[in-house]
Protein backbone atom coordinates (compact mmCIF):
# COMPACT_ATOMS: atom_id res chain seq x y z
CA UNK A 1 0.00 0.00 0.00
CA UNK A 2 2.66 2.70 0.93
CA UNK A 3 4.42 1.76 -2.36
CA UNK A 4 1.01 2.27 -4.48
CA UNK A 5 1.04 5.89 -1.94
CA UNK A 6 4.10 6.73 -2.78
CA UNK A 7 4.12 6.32 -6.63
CA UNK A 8 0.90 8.40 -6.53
CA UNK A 9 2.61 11.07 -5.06
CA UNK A 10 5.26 11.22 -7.46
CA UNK A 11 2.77 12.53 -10.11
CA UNK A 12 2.97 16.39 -9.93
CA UNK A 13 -1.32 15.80 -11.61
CA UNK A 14 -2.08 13.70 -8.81
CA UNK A 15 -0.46 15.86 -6.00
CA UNK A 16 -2.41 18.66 -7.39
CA UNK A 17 -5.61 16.62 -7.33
CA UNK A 18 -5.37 15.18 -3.97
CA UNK A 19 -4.49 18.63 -2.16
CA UNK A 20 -7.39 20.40 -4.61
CA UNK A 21 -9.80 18.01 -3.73
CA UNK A 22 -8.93 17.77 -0.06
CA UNK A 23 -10.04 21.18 0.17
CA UNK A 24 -12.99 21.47 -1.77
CA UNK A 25 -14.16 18.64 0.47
CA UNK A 26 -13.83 20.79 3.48
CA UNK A 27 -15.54 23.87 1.76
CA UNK A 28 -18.17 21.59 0.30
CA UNK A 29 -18.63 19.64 3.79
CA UNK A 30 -19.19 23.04 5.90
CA UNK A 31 -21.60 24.82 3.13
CA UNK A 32 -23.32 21.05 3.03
CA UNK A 33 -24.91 20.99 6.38
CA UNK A 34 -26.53 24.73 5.94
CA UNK A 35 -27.75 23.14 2.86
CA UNK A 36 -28.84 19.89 4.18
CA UNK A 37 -30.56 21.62 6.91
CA UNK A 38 -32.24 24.22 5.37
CA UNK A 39 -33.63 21.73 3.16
CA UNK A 40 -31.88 23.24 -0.01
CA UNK A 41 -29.31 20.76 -0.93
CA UNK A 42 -30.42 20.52 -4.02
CA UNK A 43 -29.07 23.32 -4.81
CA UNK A 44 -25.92 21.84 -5.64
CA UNK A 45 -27.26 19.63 -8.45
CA UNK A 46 -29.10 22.54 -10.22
CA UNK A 47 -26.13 24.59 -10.18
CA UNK A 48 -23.74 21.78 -11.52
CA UNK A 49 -26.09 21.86 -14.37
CA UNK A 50 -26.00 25.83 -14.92
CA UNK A 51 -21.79 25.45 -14.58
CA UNK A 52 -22.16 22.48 -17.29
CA UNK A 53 -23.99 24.97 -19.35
CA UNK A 54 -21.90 27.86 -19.22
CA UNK A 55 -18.86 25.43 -19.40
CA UNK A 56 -20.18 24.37 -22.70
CA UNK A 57 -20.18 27.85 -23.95
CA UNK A 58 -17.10 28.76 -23.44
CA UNK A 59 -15.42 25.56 -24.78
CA UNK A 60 -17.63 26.50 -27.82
CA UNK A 61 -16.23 29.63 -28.17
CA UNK A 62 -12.37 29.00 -27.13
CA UNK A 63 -13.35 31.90 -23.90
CA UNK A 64 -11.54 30.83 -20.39
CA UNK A 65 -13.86 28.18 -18.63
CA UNK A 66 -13.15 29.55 -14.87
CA UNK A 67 -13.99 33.05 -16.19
CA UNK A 68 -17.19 32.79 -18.00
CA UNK A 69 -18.82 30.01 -15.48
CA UNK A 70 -18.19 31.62 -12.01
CA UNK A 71 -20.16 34.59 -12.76
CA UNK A 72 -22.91 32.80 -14.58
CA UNK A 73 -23.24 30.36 -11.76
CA UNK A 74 -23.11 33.04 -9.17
CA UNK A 75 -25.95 34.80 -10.90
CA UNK A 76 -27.96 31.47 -11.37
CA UNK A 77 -27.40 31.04 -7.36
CA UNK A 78 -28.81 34.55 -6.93
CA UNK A 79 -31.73 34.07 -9.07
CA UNK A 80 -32.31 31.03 -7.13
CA UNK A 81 -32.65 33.28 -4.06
CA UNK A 82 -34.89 35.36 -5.17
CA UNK A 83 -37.32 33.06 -6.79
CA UNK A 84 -37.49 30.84 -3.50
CA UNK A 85 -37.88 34.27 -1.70
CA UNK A 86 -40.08 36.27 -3.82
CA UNK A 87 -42.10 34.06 -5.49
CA UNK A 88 -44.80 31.33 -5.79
CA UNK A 89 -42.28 29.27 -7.29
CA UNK A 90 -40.26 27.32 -4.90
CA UNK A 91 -37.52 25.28 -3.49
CA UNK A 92 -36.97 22.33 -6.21
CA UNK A 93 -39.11 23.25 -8.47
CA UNK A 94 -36.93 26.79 -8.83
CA UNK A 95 -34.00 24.46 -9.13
CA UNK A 96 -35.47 22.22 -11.82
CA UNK A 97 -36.34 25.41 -13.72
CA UNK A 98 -32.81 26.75 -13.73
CA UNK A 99 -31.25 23.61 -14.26
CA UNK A 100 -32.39 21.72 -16.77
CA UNK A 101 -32.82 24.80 -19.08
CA UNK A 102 -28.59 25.51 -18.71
CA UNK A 103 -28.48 21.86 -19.01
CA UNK A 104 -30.56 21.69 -22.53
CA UNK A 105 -28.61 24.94 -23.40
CA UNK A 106 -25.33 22.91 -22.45
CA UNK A 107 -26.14 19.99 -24.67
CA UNK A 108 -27.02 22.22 -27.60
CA UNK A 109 -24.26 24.62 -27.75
CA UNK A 110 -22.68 21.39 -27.43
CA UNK A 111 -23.93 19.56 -29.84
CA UNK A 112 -23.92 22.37 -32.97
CA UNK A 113 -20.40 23.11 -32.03
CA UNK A 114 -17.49 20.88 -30.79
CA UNK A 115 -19.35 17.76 -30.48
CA UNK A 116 -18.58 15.96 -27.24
CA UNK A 117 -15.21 15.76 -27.01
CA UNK A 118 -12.61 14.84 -24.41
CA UNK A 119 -12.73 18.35 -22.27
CA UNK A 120 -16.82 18.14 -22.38
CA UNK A 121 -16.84 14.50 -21.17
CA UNK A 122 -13.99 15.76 -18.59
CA UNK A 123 -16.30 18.27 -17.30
CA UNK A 124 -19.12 15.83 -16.99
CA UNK A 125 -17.81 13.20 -15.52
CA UNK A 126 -14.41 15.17 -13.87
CA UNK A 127 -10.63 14.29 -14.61
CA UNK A 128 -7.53 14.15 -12.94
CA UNK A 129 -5.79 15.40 -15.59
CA UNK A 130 -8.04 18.63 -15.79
CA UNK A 131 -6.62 20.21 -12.49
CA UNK A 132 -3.92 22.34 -14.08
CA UNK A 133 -1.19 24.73 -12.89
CA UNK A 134 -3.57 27.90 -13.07
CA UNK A 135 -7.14 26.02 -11.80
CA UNK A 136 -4.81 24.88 -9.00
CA UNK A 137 -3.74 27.90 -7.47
CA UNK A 138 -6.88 29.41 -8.31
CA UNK A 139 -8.66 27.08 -6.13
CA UNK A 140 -6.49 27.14 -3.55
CA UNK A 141 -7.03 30.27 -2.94
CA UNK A 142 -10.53 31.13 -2.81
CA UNK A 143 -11.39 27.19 -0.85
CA UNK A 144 -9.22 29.47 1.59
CA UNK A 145 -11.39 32.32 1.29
CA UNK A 146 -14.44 30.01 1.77
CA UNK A 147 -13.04 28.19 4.85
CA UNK A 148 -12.06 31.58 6.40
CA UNK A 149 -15.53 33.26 5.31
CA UNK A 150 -17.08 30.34 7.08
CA UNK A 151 -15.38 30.91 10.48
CA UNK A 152 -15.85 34.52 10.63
CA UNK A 153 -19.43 34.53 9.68
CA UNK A 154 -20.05 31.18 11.94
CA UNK A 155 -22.34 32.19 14.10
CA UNK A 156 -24.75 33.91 11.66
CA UNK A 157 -24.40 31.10 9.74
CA UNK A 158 -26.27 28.74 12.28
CA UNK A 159 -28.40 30.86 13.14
CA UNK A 160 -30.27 31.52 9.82
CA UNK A 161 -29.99 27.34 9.53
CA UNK A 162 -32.22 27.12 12.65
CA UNK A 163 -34.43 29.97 13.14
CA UNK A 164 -34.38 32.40 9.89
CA UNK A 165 -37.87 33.78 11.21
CA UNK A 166 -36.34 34.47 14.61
CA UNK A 167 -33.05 36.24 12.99
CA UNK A 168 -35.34 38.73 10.58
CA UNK A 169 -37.45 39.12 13.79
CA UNK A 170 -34.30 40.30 14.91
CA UNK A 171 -33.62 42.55 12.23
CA UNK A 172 -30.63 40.88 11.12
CA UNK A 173 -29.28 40.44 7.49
CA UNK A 174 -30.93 37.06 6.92
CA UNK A 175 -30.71 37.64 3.16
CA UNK A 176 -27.29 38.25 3.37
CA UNK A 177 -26.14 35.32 4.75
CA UNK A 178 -28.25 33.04 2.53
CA UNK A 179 -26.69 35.19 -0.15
CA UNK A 180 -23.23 34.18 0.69
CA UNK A 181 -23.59 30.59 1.38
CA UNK A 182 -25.63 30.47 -1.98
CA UNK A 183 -22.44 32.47 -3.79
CA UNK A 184 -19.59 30.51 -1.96
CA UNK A 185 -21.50 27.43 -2.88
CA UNK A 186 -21.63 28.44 -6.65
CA UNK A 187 -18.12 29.22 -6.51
CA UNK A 188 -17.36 25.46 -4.71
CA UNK A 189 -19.41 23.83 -7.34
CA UNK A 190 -17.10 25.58 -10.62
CA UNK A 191 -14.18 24.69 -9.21
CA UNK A 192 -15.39 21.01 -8.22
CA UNK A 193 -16.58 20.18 -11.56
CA UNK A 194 -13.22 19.75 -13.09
CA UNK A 195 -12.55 17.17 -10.46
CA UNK A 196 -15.26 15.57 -9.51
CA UNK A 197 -17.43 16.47 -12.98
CA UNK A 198 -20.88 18.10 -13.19
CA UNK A 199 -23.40 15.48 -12.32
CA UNK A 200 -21.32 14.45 -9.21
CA UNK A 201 -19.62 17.80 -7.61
CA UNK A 202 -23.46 17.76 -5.74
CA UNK A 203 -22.41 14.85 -3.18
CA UNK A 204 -19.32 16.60 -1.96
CA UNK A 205 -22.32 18.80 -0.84
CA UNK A 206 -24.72 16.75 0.42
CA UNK A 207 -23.10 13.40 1.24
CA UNK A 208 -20.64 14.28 4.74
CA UNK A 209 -23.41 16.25 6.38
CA UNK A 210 -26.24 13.69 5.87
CA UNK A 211 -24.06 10.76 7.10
CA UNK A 212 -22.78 12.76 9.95
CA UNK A 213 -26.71 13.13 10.93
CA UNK A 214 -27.41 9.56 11.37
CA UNK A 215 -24.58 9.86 14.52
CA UNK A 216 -24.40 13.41 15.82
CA UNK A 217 -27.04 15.94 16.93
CA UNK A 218 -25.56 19.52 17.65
CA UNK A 219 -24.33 21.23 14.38
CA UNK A 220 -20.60 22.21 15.70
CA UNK A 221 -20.31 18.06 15.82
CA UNK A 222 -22.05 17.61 12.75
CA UNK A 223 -19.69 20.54 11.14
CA UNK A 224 -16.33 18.92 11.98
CA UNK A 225 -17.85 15.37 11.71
CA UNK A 226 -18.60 16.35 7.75
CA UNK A 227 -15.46 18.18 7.10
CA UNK A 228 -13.52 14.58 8.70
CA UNK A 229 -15.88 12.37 6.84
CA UNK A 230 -15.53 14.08 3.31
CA UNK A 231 -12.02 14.31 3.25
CA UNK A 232 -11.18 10.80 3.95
CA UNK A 233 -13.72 9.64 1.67
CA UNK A 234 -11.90 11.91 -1.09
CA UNK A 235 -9.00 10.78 0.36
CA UNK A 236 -10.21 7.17 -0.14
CA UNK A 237 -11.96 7.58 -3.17
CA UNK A 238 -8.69 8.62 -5.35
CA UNK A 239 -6.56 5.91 -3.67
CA UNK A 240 -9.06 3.23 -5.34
CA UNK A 241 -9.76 5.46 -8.39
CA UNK A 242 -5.95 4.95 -8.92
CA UNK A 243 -5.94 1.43 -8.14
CA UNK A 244 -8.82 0.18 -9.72
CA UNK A 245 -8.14 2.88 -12.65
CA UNK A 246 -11.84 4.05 -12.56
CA UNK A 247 -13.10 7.66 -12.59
CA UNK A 248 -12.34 9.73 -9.68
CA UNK A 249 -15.69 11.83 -9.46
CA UNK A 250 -17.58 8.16 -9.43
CA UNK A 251 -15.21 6.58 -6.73
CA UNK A 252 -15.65 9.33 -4.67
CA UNK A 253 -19.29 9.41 -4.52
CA UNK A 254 -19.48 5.24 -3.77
CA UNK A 255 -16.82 5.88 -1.02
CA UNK A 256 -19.48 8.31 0.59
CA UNK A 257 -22.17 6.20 -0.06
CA UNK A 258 -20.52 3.37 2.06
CA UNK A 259 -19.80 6.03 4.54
CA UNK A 260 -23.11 7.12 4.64
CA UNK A 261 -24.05 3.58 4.96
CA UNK A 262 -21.58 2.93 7.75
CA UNK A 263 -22.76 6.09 9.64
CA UNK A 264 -26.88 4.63 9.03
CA UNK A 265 -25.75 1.46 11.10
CA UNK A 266 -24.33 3.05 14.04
CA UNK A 267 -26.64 5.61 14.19
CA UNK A 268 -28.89 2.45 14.10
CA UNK A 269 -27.09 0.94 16.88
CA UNK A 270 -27.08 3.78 19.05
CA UNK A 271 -30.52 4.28 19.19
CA UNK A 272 -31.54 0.86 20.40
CA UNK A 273 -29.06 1.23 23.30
CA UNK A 274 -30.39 4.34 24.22
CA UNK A 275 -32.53 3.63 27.06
């Protein structure tokens, strides 16, 4: 095993995946369990689909993938906001409205244009090889940001999970803070796709915080329970995916499920020997 470890590590591609993904599984694990609880993970899936979309475009039109999808995702997120917010159309069905018309969009641009070739079917179904030099440091940097952002706006954070009545009762900046964790999770879910691909970046999301559920109760143990969980199922997941030689996104997402499974049974467990 530490000889399969160590000729892993002596790929400069793989290095860069393994440290990239470690921390996008931390970003994606601490945004996951807002999500989860507010009962808007979903939100994950229908923006994969809007980054697939604008991805699409701008390997249609030779423009830089990073620059044209971050901004179109963070608008889809907002609009998302606002249509949950502001009108009678909610929740999923706001998501499924948003994200299978980028999706169709996606597929067309797609399919008049380049056809699907090799960086499409990267995108889709995510690539080691697609973490390069630039996306590297570039998402280093802002899972950083989004780590730090999460700390420092921690305790607003909860409290707009729990009781968003009680914290506009209060006057505070509800909106705000579903703003940001809608925005840092658009950002999270651009970055992830070249990793873990489109129609899988969405368990990185929603996977950690659901299987930390079946154990824990109080959100600061469900928080660092999700982070733990999601990076040594990444962790995991590209250790087999190299072994096995299967796709990373797909490894990833069965290593959480048998987390997840895992987690069921001794949540199982724990509640029969509860008196």
């Amino acid at each position: 095993m530490f000889r399969i470890i160590a000729e892993m590590l002596s790929y400069p591609f793989l290095v860069r995946a393994l440290i990239c993904g470690i921390l996008l599984s931390v970003s994606a694990s601490l945004l996951g369990v807002s999500l989860v609880l507010k009962r808007y993970s979903m939100i994950g899936d229908g923006l994969s689909h809007v980054g697939f979309g604008a991805l699409a475009i701008a390997t249609a039109f030779h423009w830089a993938p990073l620059a044209v999808s971050i901004p179109i995702v963070v608008i889809a997120a907002f609009l998302l906001l606002r249509l949950n917010e502001n009108t009678r159309i909610k929740g999923d069905a706001a998501i499924a409205l948003i994200s299978t018309g980028a999706l169709a969009i996606g597929i067309l641009i797609v399919s008049l244009t380049t056809g699907v070739n090799i960086d499409i079917y990267n995108y889709m179904f995510g690539s080691v090889l697609a973490i390069d030099k630039t996306s590297f440091w570039i998402s280093i940097v802002v899972c950083i940001v989004i780590i730090v952002l999460f700390f420092l706006f921690y305790n607003r954070i909860f409290a707009v999970t729990f009781d968003e009545d009680f914290t506009k009762a209060t006057q505070a900046k509800s909106g705000g803070i579903n703003l940001l964790i809608a925005l840092l999770t658009a950002v999270i879910i651009v970055l992830g796709m070249r990793l873990m691909g489109a129609l899988l970046i969405s368990a990185l999301i929603i996977f950690p915080a659901l299987s930390s559920m079946r154990v824990f109760k109080s959100y600061k143990r469900v928080t660092i329970s999700s982070a733990i969980i999601s990076v040594i199922c990444f962790v995991v997941g590209i250790f087999c995916s190299y072994t096995l030689s299967t796709p990373v996104g797909a490894t990833v997402v069965v290593t959480n499920i048998i987390a997840f499974l895992i987690f069921f049974i001794i949540g199982k467990i724990r509640i029969r020997k509860e008196p």
